[in-house]
PDB file of N, CA and C in Angstrom:
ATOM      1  N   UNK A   1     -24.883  20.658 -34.095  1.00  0.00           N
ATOM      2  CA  UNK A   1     -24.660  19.751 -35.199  1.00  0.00           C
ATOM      3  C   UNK A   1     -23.703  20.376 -36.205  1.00  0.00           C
ATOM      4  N   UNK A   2     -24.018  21.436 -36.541  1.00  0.00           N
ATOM      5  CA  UNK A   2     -23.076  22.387 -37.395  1.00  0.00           C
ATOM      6  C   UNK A   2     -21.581  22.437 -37.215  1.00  0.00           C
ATOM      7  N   UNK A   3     -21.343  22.818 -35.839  1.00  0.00           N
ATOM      8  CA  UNK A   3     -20.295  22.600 -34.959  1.00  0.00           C
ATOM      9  C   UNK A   3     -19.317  20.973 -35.182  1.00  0.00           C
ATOM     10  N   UNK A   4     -20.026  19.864 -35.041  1.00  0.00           N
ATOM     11  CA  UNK A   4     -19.884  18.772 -34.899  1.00  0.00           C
ATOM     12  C   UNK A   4     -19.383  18.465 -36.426  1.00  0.00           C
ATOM     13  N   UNK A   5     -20.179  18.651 -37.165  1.00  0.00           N
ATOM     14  CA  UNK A   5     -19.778  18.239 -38.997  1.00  0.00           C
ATOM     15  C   UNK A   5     -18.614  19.516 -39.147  1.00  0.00           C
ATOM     16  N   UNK A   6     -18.721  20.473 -38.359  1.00  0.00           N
ATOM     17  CA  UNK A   6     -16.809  21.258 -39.216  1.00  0.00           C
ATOM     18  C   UNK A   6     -16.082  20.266 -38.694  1.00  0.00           C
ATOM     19  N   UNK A   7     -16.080  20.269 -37.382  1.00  0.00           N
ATOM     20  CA  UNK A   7     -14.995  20.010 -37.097  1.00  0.00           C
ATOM     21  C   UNK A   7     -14.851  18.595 -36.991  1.00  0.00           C
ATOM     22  N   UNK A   8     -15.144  17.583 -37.337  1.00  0.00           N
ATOM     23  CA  UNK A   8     -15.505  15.819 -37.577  1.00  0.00           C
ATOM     24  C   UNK A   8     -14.596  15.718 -38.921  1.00  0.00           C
ATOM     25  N   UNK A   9     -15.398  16.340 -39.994  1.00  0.00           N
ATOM     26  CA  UNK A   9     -15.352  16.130 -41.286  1.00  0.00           C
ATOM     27  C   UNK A   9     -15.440  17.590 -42.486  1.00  0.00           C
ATOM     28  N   UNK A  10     -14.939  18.433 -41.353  1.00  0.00           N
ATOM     29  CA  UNK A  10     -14.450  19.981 -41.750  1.00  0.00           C
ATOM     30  C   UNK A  10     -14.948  20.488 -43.325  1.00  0.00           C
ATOM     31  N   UNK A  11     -16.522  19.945 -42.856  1.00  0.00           N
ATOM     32  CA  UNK A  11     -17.239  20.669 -43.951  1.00  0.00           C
ATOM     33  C   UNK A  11     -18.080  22.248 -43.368  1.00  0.00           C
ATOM     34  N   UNK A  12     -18.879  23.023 -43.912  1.00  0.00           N
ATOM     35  CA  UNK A  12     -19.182  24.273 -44.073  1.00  0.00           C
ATOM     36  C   UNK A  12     -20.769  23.247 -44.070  1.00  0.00           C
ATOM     37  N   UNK A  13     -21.324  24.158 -43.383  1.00  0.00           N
ATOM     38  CA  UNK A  13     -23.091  23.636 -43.177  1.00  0.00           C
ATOM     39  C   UNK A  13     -24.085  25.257 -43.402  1.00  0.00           C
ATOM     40  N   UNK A  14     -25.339  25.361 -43.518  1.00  0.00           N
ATOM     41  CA  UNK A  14     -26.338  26.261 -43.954  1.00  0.00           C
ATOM     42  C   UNK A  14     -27.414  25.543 -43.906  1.00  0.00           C
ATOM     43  N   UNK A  15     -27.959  26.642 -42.455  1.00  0.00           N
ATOM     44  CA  UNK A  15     -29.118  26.056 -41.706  1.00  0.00           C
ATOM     45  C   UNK A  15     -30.200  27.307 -42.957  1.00  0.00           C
ATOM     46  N   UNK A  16     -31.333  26.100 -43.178  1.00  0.00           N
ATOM     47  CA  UNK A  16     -32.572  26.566 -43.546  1.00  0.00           C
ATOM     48  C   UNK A  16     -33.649  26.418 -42.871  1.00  0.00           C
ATOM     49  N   UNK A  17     -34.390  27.895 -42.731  1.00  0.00           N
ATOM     50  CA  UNK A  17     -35.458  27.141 -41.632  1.00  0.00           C
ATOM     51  C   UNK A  17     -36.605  26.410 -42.487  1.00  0.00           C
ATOM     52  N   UNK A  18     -37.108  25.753 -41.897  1.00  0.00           N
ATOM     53  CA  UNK A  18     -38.037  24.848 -42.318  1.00  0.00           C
ATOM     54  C   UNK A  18     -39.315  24.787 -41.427  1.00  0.00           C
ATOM     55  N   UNK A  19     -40.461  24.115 -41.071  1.00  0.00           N
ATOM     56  CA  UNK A  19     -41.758  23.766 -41.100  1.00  0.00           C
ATOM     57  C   UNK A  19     -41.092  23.445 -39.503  1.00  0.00           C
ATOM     58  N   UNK A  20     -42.237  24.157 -38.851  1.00  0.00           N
ATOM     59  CA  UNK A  20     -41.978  24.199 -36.766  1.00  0.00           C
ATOM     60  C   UNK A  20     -41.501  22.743 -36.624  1.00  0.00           C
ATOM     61  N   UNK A  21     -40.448  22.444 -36.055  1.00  0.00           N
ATOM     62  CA  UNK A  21     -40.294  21.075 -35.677  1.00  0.00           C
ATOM     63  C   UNK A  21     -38.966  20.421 -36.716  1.00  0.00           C
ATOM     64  N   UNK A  22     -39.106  20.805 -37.698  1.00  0.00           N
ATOM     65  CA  UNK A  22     -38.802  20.137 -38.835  1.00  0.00           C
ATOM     66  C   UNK A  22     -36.764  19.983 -38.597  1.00  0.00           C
ATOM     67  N   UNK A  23     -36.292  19.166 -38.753  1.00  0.00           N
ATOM     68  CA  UNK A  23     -34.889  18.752 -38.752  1.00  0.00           C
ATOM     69  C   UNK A  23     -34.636  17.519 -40.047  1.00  0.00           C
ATOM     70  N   UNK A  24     -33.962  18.370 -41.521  1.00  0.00           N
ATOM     71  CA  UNK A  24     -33.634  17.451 -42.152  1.00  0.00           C
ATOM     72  C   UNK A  24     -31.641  17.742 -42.461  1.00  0.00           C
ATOM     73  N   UNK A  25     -31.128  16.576 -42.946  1.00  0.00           N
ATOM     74  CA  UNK A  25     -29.633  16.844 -43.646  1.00  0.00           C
ATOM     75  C   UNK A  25     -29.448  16.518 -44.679  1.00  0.00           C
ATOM     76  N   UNK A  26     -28.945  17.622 -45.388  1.00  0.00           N
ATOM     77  CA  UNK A  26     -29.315  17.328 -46.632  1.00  0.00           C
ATOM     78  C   UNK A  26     -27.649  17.169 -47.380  1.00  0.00           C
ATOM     79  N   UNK A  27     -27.233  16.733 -48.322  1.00  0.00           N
ATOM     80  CA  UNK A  27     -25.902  16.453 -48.580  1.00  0.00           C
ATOM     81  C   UNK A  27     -26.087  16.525 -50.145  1.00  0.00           C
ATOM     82  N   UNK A  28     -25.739  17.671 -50.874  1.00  0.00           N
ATOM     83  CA  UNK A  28     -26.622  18.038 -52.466  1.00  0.00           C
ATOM     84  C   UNK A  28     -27.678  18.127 -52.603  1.00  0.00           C
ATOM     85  N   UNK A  29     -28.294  16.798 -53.096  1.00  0.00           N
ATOM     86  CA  UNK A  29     -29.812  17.120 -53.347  1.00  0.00           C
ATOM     87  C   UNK A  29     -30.681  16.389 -52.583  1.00  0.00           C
ATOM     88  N   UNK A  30     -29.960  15.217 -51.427  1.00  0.00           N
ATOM     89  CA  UNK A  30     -30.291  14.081 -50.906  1.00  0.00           C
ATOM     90  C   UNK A  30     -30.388  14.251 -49.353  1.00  0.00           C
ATOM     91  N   UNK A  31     -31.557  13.889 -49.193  1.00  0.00           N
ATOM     92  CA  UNK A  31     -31.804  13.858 -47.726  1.00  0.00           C
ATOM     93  C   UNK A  31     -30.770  12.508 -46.745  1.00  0.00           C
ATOM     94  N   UNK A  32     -30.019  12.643 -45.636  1.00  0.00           N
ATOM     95  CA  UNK A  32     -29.362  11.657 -45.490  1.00  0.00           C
ATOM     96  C   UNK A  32     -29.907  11.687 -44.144  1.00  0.00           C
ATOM     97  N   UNK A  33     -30.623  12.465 -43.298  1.00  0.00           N
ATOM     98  CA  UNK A  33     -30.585  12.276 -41.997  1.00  0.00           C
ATOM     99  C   UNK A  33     -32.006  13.218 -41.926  1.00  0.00           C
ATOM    100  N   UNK A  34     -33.294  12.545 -41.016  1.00  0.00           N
ATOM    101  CA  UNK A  34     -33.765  13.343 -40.455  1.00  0.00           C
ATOM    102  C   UNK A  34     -34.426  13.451 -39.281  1.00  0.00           C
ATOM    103  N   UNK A  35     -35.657  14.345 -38.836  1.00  0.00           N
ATOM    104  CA  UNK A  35     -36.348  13.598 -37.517  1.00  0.00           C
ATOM    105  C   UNK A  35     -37.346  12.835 -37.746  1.00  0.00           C
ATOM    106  N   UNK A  36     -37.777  11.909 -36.857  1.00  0.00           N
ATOM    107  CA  UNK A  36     -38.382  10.643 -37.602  1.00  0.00           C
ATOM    108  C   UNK A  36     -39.432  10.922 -36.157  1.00  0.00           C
ATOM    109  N   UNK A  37     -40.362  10.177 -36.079  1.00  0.00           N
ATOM    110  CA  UNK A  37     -41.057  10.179 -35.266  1.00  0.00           C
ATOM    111  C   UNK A  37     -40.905   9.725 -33.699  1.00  0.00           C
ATOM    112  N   UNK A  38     -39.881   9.299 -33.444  1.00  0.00           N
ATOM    113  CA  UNK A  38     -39.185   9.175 -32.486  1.00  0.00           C
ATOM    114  C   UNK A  38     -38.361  10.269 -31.600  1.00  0.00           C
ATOM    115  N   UNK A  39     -37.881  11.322 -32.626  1.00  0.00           N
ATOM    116  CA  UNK A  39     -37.283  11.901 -32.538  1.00  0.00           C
ATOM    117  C   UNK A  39     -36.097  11.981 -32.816  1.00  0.00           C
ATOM    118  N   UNK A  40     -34.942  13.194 -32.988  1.00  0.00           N
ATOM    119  CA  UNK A  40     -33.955  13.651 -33.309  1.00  0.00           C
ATOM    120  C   UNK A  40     -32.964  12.147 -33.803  1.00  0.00           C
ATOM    121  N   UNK A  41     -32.314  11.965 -34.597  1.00  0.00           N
ATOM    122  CA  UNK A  41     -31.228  11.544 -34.995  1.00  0.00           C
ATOM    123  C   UNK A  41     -29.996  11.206 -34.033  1.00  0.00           C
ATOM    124  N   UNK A  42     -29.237  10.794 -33.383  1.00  0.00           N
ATOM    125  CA  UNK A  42     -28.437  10.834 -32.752  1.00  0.00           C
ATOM    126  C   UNK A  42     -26.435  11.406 -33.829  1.00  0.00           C
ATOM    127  N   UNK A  43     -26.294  12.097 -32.975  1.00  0.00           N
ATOM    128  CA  UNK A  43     -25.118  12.778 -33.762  1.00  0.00           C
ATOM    129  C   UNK A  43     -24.283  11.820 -34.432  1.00  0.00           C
ATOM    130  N   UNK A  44     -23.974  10.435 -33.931  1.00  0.00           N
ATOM    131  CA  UNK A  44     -23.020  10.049 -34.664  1.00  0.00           C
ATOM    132  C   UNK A  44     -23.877   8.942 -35.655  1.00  0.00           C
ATOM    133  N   UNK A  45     -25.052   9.089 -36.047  1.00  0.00           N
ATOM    134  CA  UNK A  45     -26.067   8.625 -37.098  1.00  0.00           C
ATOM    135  C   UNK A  45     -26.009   9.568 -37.877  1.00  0.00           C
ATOM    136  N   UNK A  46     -25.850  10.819 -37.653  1.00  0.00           N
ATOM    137  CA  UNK A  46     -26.322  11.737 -38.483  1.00  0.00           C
ATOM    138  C   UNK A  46     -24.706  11.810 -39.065  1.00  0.00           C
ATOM    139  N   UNK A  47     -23.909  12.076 -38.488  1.00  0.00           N
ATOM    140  CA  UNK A  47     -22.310  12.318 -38.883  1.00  0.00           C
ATOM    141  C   UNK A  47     -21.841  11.188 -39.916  1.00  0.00           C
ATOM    142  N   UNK A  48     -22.270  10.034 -39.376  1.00  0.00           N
ATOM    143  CA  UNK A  48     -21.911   8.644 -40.561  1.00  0.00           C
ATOM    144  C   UNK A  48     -22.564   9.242 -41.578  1.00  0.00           C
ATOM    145  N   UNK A  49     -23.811   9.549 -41.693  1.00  0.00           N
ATOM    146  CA  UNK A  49     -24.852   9.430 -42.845  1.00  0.00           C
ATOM    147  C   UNK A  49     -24.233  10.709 -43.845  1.00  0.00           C
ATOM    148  N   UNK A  50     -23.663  11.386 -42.899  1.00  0.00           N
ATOM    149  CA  UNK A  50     -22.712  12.886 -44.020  1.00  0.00           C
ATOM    150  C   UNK A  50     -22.042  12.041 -44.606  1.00  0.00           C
ATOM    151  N   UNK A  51     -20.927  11.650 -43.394  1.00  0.00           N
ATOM    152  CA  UNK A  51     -19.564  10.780 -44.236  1.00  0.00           C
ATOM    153  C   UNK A  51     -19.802   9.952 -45.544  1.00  0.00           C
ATOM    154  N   UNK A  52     -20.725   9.469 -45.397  1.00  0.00           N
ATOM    155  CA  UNK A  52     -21.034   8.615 -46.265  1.00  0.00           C
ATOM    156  C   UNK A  52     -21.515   8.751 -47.215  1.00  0.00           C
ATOM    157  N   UNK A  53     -22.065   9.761 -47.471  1.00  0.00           N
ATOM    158  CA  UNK A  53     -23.077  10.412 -48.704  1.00  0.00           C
ATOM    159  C   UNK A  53     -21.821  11.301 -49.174  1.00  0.00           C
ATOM    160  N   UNK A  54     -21.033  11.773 -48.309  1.00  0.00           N
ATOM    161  CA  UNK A  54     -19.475  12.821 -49.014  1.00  0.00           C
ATOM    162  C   UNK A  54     -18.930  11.831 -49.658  1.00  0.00           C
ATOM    163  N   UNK A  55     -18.325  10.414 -49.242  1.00  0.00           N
ATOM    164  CA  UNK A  55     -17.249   9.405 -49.826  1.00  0.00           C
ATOM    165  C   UNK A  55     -18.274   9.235 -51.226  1.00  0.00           C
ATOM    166  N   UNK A  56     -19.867   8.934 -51.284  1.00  0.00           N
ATOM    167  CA  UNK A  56     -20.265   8.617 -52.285  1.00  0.00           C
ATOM    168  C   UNK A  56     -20.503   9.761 -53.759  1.00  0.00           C
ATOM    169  N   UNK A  57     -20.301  10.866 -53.418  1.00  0.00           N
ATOM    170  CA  UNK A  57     -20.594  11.716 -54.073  1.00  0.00           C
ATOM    171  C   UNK A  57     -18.954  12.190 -54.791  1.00  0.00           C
ATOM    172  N   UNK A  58     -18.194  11.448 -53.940  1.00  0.00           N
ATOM    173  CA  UNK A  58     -16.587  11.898 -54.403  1.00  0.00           C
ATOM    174  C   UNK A  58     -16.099  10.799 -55.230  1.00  0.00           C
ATOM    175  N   UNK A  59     -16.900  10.036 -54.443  1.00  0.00           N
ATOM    176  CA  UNK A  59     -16.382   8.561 -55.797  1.00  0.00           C
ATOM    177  C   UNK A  59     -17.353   8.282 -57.375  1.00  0.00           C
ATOM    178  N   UNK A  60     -18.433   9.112 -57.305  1.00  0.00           N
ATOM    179  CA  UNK A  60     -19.106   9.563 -58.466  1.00  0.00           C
ATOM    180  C   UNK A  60     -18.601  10.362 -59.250  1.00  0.00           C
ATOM    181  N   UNK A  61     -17.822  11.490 -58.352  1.00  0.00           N
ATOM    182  CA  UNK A  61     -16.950  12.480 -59.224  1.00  0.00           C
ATOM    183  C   UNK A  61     -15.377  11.841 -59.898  1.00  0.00           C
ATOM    184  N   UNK A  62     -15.562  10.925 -59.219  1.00  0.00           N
ATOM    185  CA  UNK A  62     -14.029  10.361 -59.672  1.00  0.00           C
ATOM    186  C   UNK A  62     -14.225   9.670 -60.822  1.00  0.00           C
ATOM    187  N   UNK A  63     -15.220   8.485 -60.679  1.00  0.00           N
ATOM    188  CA  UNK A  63     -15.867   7.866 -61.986  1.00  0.00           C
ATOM    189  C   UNK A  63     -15.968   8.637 -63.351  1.00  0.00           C
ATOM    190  N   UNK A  64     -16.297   9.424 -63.150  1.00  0.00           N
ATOM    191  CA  UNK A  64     -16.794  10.361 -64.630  1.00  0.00           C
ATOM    192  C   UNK A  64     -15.769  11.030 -65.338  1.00  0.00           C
TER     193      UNK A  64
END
């Protein structure tokens, strides 16, 4: 996944471990992607849900 978000949308990622099992994405302070009871996220769910939380967090910075 790490791999996938540089080079997609050539951001820098930092894995934390978390609780056995546990898979969240976090984008600042906001969870945008995680594992759900089904299981894992599919990569290009999880990749939109970056993109999208990046465009929104850049157009907040632009606003202000």
């Amino acid at each position: 996944m790490a791999a996938l978000l540089k080079k997609e949308l050539g951001v820098e990622t930092k894995l934390v471990e978390g609780g056995r099992g546990e898979f969240t994405v976090w984008v600042d302070e906001h969870v945008v992607a995680k594992k759900g009871l089904f299981g894992f996220p599919d990569d290009a769910r999880v990749l939109e849900a970056v993109r999208s939380a990046l465009a929104a967090g850049r157009s907040a910075r632009e606003d202000s």
